[in-house]
C-alpha atoms as a PDB file:
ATOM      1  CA  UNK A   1     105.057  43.603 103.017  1.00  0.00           C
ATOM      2  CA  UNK A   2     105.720  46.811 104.376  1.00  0.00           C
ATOM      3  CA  UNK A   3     109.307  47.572 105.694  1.00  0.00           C
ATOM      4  CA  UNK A   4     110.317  49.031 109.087  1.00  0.00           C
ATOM      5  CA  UNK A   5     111.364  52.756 109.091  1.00  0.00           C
ATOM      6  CA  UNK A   6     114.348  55.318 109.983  1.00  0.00           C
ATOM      7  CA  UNK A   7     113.818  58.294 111.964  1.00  0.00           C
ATOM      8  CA  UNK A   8     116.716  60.679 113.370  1.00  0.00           C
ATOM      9  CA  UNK A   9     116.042  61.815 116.844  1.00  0.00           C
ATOM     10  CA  UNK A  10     118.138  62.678 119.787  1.00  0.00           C
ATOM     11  CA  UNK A  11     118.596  60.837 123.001  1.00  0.00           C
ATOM     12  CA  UNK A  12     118.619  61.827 126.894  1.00  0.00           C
ATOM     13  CA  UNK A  13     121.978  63.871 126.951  1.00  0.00           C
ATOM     14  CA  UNK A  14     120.939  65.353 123.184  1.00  0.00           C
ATOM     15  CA  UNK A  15     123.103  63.503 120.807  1.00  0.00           C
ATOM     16  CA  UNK A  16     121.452  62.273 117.507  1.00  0.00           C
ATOM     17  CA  UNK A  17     120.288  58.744 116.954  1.00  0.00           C
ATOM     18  CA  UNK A  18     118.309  57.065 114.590  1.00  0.00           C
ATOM     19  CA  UNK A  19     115.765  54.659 116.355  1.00  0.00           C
ATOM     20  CA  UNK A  20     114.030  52.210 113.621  1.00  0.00           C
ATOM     21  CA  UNK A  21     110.171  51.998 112.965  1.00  0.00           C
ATOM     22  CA  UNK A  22     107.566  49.767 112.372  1.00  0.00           C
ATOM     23  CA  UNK A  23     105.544  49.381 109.836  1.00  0.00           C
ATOM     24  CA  UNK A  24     101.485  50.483 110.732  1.00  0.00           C
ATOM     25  CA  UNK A  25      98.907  48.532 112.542  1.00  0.00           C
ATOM     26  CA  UNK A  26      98.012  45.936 109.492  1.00  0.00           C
ATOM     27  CA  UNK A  27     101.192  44.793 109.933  1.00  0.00           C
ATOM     28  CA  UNK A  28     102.106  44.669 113.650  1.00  0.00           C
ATOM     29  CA  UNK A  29     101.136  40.754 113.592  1.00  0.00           C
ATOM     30  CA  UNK A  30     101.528  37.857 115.609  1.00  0.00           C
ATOM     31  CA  UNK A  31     104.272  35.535 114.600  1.00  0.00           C
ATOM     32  CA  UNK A  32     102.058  31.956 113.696  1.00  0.00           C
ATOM     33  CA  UNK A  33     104.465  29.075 114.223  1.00  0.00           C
ATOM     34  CA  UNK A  34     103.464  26.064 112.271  1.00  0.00           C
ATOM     35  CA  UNK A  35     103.143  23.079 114.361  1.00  0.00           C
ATOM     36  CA  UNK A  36     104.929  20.127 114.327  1.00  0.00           C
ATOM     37  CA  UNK A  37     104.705  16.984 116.743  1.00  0.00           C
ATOM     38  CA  UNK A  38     107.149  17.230 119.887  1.00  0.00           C
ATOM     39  CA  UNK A  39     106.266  13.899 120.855  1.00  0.00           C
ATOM     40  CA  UNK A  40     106.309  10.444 119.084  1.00  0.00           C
ATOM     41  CA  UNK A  41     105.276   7.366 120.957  1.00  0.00           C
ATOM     42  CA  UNK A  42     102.161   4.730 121.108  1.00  0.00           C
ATOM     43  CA  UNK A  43      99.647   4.449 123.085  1.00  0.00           C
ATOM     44  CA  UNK A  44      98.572   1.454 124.946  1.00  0.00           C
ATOM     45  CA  UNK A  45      95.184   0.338 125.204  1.00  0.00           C
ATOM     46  CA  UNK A  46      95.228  -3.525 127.059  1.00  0.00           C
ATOM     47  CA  UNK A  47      97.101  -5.108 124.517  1.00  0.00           C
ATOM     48  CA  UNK A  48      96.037  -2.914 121.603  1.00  0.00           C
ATOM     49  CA  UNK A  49      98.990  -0.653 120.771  1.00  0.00           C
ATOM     50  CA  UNK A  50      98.273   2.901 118.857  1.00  0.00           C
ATOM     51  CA  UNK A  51     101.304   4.566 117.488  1.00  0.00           C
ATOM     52  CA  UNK A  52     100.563   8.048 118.016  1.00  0.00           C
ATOM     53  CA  UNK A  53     102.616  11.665 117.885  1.00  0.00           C
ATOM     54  CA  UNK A  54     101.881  14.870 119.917  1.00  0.00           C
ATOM     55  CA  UNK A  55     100.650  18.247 118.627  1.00  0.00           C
ATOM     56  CA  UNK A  56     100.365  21.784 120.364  1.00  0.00           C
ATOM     57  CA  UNK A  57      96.945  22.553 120.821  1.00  0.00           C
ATOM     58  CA  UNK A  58      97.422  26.649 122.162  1.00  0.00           C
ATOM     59  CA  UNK A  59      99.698  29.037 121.156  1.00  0.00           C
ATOM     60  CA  UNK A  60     100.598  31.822 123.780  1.00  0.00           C
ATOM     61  CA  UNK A  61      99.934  35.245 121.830  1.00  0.00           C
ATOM     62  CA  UNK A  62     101.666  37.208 124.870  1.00  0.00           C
ATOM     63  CA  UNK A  63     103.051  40.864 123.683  1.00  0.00           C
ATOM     64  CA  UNK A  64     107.573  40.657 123.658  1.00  0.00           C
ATOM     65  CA  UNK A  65     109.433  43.655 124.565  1.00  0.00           C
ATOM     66  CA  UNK A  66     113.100  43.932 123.567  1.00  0.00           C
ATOM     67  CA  UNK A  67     115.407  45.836 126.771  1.00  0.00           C
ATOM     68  CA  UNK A  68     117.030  48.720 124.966  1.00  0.00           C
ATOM     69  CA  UNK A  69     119.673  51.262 126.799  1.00  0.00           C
ATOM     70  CA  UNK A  70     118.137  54.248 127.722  1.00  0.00           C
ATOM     71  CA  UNK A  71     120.596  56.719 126.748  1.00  0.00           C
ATOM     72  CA  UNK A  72     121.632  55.421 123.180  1.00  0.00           C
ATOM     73  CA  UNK A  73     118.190  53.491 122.280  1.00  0.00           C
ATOM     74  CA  UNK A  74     120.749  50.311 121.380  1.00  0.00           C
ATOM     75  CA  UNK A  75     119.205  46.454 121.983  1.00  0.00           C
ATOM     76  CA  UNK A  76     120.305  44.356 125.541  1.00  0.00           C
ATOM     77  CA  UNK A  77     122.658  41.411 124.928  1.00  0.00           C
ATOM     78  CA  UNK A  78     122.982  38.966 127.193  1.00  0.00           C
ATOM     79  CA  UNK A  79     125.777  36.558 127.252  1.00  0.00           C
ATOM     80  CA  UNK A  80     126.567  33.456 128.730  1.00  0.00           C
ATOM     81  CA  UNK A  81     129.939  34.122 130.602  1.00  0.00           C
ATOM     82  CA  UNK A  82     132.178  32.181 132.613  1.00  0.00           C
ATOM     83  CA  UNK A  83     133.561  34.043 135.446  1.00  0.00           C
ATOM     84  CA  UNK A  84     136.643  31.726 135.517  1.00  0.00           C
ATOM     85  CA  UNK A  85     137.862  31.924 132.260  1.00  0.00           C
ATOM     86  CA  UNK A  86     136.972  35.781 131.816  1.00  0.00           C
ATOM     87  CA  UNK A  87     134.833  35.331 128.947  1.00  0.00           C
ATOM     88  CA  UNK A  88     131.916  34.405 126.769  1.00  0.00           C
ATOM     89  CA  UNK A  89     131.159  30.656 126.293  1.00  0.00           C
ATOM     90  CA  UNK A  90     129.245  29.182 123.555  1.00  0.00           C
ATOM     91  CA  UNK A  91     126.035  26.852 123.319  1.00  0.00           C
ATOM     92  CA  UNK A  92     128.082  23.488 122.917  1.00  0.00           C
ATOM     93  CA  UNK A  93     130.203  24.560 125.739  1.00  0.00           C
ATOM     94  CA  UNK A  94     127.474  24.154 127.882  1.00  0.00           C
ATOM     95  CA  UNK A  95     126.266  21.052 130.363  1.00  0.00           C
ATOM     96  CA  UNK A  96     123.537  21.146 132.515  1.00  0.00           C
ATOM     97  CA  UNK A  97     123.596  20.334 136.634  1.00  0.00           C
ATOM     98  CA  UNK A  98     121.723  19.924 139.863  1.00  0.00           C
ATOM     99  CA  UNK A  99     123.047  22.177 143.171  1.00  0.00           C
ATOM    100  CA  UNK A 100     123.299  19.456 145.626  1.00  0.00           C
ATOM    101  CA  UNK A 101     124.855  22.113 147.592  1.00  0.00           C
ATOM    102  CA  UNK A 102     126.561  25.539 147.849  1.00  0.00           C
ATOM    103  CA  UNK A 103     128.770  25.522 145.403  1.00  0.00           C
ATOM    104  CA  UNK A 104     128.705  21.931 144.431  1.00  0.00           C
ATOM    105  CA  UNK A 105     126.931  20.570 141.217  1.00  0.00           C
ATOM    106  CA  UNK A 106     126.444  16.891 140.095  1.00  0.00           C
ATOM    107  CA  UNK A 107     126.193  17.257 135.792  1.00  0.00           C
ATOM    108  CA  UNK A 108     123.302  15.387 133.845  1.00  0.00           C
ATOM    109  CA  UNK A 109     123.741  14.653 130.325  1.00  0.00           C
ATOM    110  CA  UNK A 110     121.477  13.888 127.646  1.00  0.00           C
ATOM    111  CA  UNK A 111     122.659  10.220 127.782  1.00  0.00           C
ATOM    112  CA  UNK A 112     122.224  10.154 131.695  1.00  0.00           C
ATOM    113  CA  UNK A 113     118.365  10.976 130.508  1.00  0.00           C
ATOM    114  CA  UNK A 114     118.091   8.760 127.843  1.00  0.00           C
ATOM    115  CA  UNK A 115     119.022   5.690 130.295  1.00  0.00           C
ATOM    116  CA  UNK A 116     116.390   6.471 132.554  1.00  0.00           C
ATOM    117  CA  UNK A 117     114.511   3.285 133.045  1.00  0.00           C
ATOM    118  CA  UNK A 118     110.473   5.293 132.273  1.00  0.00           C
ATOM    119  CA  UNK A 119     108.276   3.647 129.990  1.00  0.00           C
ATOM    120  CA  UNK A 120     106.593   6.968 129.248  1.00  0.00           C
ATOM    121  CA  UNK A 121     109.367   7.981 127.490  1.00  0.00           C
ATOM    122  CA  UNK A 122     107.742   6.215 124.536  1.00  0.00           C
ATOM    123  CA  UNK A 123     104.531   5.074 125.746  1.00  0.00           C
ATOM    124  CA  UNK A 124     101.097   6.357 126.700  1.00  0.00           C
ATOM    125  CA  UNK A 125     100.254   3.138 129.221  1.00  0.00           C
ATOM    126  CA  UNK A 126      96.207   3.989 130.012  1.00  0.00           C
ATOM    127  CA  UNK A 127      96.085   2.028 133.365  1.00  0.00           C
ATOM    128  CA  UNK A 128      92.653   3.634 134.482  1.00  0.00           C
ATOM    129  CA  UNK A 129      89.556   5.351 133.034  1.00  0.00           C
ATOM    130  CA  UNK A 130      87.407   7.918 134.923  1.00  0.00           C
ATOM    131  CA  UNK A 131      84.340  10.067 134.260  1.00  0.00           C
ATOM    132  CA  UNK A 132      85.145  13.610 132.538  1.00  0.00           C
ATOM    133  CA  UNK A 133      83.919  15.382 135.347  1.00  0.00           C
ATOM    134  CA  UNK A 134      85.836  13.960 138.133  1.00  0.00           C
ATOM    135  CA  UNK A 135      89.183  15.742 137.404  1.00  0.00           C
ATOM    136  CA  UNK A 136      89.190  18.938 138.974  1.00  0.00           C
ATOM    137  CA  UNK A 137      90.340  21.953 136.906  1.00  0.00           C
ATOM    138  CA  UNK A 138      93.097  22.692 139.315  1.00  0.00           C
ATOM    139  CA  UNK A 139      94.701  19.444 138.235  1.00  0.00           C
ATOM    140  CA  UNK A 140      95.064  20.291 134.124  1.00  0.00           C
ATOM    141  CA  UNK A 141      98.436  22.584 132.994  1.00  0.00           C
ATOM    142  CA  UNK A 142      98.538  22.139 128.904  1.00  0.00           C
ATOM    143  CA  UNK A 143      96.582  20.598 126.440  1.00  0.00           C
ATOM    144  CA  UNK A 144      97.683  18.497 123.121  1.00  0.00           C
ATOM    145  CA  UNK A 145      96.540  16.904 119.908  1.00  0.00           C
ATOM    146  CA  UNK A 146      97.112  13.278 119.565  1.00  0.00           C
ATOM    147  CA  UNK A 147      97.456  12.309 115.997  1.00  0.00           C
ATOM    148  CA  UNK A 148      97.527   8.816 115.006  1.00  0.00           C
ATOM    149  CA  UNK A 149      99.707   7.255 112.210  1.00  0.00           C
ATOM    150  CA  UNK A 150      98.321   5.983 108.953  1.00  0.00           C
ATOM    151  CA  UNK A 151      98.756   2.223 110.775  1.00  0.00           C
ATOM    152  CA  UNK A 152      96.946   3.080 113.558  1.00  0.00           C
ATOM    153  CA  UNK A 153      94.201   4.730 112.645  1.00  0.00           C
ATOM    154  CA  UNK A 154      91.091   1.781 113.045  1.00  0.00           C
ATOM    155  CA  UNK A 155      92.529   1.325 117.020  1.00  0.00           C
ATOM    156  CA  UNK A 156      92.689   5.259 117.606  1.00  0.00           C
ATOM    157  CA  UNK A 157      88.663   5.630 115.877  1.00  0.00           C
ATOM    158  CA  UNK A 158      87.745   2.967 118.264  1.00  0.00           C
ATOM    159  CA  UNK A 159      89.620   4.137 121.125  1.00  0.00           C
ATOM    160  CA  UNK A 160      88.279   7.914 120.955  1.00  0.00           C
ATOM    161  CA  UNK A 161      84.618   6.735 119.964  1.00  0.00           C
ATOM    162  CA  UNK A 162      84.669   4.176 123.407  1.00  0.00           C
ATOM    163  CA  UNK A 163      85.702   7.067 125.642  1.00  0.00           C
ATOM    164  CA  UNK A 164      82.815   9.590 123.777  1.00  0.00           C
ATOM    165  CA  UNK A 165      80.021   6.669 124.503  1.00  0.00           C
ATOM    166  CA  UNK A 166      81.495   5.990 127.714  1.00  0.00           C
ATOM    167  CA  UNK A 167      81.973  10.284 128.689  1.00  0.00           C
ATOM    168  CA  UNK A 168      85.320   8.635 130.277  1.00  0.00           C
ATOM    169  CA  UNK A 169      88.695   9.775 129.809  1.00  0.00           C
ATOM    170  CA  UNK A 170      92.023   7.829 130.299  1.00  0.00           C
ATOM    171  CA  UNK A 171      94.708   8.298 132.784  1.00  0.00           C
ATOM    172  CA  UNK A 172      97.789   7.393 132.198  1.00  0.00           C
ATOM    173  CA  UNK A 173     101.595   9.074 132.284  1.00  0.00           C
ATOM    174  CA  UNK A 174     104.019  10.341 129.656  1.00  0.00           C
ATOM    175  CA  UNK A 175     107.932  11.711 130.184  1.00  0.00           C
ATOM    176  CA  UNK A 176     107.791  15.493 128.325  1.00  0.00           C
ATOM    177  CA  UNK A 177     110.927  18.084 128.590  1.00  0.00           C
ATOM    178  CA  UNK A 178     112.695  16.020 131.256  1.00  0.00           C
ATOM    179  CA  UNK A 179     109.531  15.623 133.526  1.00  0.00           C
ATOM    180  CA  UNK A 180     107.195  12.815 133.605  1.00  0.00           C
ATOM    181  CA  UNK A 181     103.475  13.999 133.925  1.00  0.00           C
ATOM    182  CA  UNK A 182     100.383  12.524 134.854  1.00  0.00           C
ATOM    183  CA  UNK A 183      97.943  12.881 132.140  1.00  0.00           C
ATOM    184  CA  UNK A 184      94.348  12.527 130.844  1.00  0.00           C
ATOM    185  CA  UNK A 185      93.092  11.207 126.725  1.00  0.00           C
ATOM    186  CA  UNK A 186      89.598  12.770 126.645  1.00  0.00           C
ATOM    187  CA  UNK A 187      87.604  12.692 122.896  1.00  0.00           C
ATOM    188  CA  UNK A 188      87.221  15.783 121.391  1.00  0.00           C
ATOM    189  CA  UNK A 189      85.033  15.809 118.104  1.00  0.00           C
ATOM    190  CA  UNK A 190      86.450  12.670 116.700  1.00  0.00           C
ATOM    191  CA  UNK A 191      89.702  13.103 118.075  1.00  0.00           C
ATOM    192  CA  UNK A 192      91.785  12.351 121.684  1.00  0.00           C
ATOM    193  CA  UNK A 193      93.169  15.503 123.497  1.00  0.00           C
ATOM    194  CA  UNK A 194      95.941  14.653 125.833  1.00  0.00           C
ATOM    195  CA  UNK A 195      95.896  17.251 129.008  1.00  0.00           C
ATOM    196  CA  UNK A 196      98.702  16.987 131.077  1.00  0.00           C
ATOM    197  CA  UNK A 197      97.981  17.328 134.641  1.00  0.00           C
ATOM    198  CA  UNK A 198      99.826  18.553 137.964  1.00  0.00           C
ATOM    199  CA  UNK A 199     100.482  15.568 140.753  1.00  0.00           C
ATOM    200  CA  UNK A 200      98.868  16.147 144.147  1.00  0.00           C
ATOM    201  CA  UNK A 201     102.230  17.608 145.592  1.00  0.00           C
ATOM    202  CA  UNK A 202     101.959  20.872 143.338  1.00  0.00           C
ATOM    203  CA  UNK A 203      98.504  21.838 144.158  1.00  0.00           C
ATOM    204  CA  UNK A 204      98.892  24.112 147.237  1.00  0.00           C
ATOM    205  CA  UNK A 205      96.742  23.862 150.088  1.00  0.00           C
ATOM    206  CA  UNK A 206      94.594  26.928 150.657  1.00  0.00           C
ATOM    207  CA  UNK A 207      95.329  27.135 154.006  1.00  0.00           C
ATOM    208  CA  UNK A 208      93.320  30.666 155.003  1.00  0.00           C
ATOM    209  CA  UNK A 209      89.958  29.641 156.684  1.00  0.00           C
ATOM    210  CA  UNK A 210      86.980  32.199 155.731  1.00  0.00           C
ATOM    211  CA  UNK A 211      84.884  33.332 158.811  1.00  0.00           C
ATOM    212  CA  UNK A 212      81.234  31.347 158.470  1.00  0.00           C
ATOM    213  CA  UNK A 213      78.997  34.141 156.784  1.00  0.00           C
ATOM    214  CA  UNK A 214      75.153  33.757 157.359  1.00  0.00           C
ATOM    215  CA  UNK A 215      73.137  34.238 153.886  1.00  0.00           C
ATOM    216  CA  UNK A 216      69.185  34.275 154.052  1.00  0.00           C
ATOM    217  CA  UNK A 217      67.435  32.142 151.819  1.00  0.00           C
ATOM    218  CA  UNK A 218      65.935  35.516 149.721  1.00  0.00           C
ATOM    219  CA  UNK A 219      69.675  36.698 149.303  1.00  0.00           C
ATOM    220  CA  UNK A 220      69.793  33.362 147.526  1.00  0.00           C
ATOM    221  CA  UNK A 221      67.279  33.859 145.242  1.00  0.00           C
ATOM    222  CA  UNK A 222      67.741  36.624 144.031  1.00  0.00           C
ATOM    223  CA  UNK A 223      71.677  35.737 143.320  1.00  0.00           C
ATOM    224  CA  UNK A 224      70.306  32.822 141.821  1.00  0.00           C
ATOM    225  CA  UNK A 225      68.329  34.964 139.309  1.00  0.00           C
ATOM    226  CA  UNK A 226      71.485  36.452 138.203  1.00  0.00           C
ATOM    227  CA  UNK A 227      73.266  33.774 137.556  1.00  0.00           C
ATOM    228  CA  UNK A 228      69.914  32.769 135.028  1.00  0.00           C
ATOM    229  CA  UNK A 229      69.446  35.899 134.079  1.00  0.00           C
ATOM    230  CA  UNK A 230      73.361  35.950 132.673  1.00  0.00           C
ATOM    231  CA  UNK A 231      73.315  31.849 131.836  1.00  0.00           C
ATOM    232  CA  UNK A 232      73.967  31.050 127.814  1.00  0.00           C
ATOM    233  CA  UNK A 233      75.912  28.674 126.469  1.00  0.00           C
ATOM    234  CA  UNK A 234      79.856  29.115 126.522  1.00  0.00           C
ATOM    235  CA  UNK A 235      81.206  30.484 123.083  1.00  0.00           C
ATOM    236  CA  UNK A 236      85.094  31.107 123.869  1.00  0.00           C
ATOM    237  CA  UNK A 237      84.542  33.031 120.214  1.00  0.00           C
ATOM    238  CA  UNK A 238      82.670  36.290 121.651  1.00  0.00           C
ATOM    239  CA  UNK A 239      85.575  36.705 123.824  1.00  0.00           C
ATOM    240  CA  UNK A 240      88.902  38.503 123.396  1.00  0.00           C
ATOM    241  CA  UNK A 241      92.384  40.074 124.924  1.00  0.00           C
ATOM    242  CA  UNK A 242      91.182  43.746 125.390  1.00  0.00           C
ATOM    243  CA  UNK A 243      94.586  44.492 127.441  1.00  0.00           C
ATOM    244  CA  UNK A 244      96.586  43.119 124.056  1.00  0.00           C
ATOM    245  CA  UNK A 245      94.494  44.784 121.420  1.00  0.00           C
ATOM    246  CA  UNK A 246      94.959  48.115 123.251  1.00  0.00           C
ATOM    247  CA  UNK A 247      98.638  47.673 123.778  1.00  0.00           C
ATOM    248  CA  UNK A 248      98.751  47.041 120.330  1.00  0.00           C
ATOM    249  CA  UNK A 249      97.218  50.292 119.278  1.00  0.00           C
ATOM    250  CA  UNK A 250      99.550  52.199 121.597  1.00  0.00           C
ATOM    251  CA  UNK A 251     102.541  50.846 120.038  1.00  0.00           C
ATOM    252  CA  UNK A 252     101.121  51.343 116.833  1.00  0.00           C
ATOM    253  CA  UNK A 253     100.445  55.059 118.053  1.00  0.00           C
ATOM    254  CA  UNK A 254     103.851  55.942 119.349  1.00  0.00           C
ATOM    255  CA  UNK A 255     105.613  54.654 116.104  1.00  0.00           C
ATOM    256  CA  UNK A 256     103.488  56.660 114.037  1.00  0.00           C
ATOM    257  CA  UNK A 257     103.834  59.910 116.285  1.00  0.00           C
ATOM    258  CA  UNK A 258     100.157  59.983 117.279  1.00  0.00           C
ATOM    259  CA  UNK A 259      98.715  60.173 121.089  1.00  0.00           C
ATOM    260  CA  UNK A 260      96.685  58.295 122.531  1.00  0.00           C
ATOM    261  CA  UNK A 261      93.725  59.560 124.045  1.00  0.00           C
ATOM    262  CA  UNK A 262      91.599  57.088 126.477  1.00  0.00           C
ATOM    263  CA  UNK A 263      88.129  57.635 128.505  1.00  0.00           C
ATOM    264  CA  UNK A 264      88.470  57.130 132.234  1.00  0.00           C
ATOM    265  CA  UNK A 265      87.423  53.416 133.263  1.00  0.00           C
ATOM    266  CA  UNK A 266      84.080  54.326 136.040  1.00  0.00           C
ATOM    267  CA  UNK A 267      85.659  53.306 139.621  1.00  0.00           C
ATOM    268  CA  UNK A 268      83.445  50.833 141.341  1.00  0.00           C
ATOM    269  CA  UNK A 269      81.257  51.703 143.460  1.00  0.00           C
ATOM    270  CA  UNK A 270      81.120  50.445 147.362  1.00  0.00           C
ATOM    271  CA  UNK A 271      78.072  48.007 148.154  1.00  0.00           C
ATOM    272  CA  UNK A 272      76.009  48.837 150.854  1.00  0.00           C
ATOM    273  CA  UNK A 273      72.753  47.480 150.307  1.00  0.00           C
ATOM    274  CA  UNK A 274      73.371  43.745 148.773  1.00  0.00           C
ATOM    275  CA  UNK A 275      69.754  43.082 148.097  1.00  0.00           C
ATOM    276  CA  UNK A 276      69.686  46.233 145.798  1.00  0.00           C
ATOM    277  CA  UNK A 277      72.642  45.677 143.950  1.00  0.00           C
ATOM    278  CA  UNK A 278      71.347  42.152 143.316  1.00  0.00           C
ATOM    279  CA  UNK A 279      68.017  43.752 142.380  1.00  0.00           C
ATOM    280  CA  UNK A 280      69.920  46.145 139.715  1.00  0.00           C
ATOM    281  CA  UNK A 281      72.180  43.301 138.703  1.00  0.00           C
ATOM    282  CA  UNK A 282      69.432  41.524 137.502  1.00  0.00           C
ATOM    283  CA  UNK A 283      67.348  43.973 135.608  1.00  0.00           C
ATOM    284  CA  UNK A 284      70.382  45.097 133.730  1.00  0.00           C
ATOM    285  CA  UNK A 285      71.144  41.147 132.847  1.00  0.00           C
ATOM    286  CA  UNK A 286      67.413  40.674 131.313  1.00  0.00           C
ATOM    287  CA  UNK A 287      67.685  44.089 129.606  1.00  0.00           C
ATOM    288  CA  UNK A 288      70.480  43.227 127.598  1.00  0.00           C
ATOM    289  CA  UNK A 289      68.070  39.492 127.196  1.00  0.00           C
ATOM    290  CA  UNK A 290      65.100  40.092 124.905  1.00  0.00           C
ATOM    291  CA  UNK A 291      62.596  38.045 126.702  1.00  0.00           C
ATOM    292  CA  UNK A 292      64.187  37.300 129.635  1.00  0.00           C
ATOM    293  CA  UNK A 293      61.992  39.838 131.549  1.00  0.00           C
ATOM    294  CA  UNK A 294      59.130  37.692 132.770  1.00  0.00           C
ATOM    295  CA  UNK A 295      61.698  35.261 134.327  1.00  0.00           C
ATOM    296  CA  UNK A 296      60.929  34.800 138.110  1.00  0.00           C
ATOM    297  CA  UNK A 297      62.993  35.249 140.681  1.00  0.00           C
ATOM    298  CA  UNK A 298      61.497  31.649 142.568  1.00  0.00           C
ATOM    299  CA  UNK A 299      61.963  29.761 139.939  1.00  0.00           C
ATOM    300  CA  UNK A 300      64.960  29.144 137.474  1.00  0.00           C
ATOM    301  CA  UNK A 301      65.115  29.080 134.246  1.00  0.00           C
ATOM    302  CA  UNK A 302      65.757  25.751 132.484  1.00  0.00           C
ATOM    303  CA  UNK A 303      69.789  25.811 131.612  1.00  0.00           C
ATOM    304  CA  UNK A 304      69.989  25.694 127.912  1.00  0.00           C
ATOM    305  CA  UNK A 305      71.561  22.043 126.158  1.00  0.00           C
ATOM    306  CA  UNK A 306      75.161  21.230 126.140  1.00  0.00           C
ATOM    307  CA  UNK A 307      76.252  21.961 123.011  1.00  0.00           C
ATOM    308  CA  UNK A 308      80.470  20.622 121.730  1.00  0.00           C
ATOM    309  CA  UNK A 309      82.712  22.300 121.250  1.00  0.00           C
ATOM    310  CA  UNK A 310      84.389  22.409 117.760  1.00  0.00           C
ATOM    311  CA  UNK A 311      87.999  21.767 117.391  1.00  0.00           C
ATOM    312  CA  UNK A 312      90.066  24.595 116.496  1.00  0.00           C
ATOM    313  CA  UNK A 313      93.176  24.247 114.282  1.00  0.00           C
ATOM    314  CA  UNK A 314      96.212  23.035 115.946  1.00  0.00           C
ATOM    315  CA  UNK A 315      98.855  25.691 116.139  1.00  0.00           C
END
């Protein structure tokens, strides 16, 4: 593997420094964590208990920047310091609190949390089922693998095969990093995906009422012709972080002295005839559609089949 680099350069008020490298593009790479369950627990189905433990099913691939000093290029520390005793305190020093008020703190410790009197804590209690469609996509936050152990594997088949005959996913509740969420089991090629999901409380209400806009019934068409004109099935594959991969390639520039040199993105032009622009929306959609040209604008084309989605690895 190739090793980061020394280069001798000088800072803002012209003394030397030497600022480290990285090594070239190949290997500017992610960091892949190996998973490993965070949660272990059963689940109950009636009286039909499924011992279970909980797997990340995303992995956030976000771009980290370090906060270096200006002037002599050196890294940020932050320290946990305690303004009473003048100085740095370390990790086992440490409690954790609620402000009930200014100034005044009521501690929580782990034991307080362990006493808690939640079944979740250890159990996935399915008191309801409900169709797949009926949860709104507001209401999901993260998703998880549920893998069942070697003892419960018969109940867990059965349990995931019911739900994919039924298209019905379970509701139930689990306690996760000192929270207790409502969640949702849905089947996901042979195995149950647990989604946790926000209570009504943290959904805001979209307050802001939009003035009542008249749209003619050829307006509609002809939108409705884009939307088949552009209609395919989803394949999350074809589709990728453009703002990361160019990032990416700048750092990769600047650490090997080069410059980057990018086109000017086309501003957007201001719509003043919406039939038009509907009209040019659509032939560009069938152009880039072999055989999509003799599609009318009256009458839809037939949405292709649902197709499943295959699971991707854990991670």
């Amino acid at each position: 593997m190739a090793k980061w680099q020394t280069r001798l350069t000088q800072n803002q008020v012209g003394r030397p420094v030497r600022v480290r490298i990285p090594p070239p593009a190949p290997f500017l790479r992610f960091r892949e964590c190996v998973p490993r369950s965070i949660w272990k627990g059963v689940i109950t189905f009636g009286m039909v208990s499924i011992p279970v433990r909980l797997m990340p099913a995303t992995q956030d691939k976000d771009v980290s920047f370090h906060l270096l000093h200006a002037p002599d290029h050196s890294r940020i520390q932050f320290k946990r310091w305690c303004p009473v005793d003048d100085r740095e305190v370390d990790q086992d020093e440490l409690t954790r609190a609620f402000e009930v008020s200014k100034g005044q703190y009521v501690e929580v410790t782990d034991e307080d949390l362990e006493k808690l009197p939640l079944p979740s804590k250890h159990t996935i209690e399915l008191s309801a089922f409900v169709k797949l469609g009926e949860i709104d996509p507001l209401y999901f936050e993260k998703s998880y693998y549920l893998e069942p152990e070697e003892t419960g594997l018969k109940p867990y088949t059965l349990l995931s095969k019911v739900l994919q005959a039924k298209h019905a996913s379970g509701v139930a509740k689990i306690a996760l990093r000192n929270k207790e969420h409502l969640c949702a089991l849905r089947p996901l090629d042979g195995t149950l995906v647990l989604d946790t999901l926000r209570y009504p409380d943290e959904i805001r209400e979209h307050e802001e009422q939009l003035p009542n806009v008249l749209v003619n019934e050829r307006e509609m068409r002809m939108a409705e012709a884009l939307v088949d004109a552009l209609a395919e099935r989803f394949d999350p594959g074809k589709y990728h972080d453009q703002y990361r991969e160019a990032l990416m390639e700048l750092i990769t520039a600047k650490a090997e002295g080069r410059q980057l040199v990018s086109p000017e993105a086309p501003r957007p032009e201001a719509v003043t005839d919406l039939m038009a622009a509907l009209r040019a929306s659509v032939d560009a959609a069938r152009k880039r559609k072999p055989g999509d040209g003799e599609a009318s604008e009256d009458k839809p084309r037939k949405p292709a089949a649902r197709k499943g989605h295959k699971r991707g690895e854990a991670a």
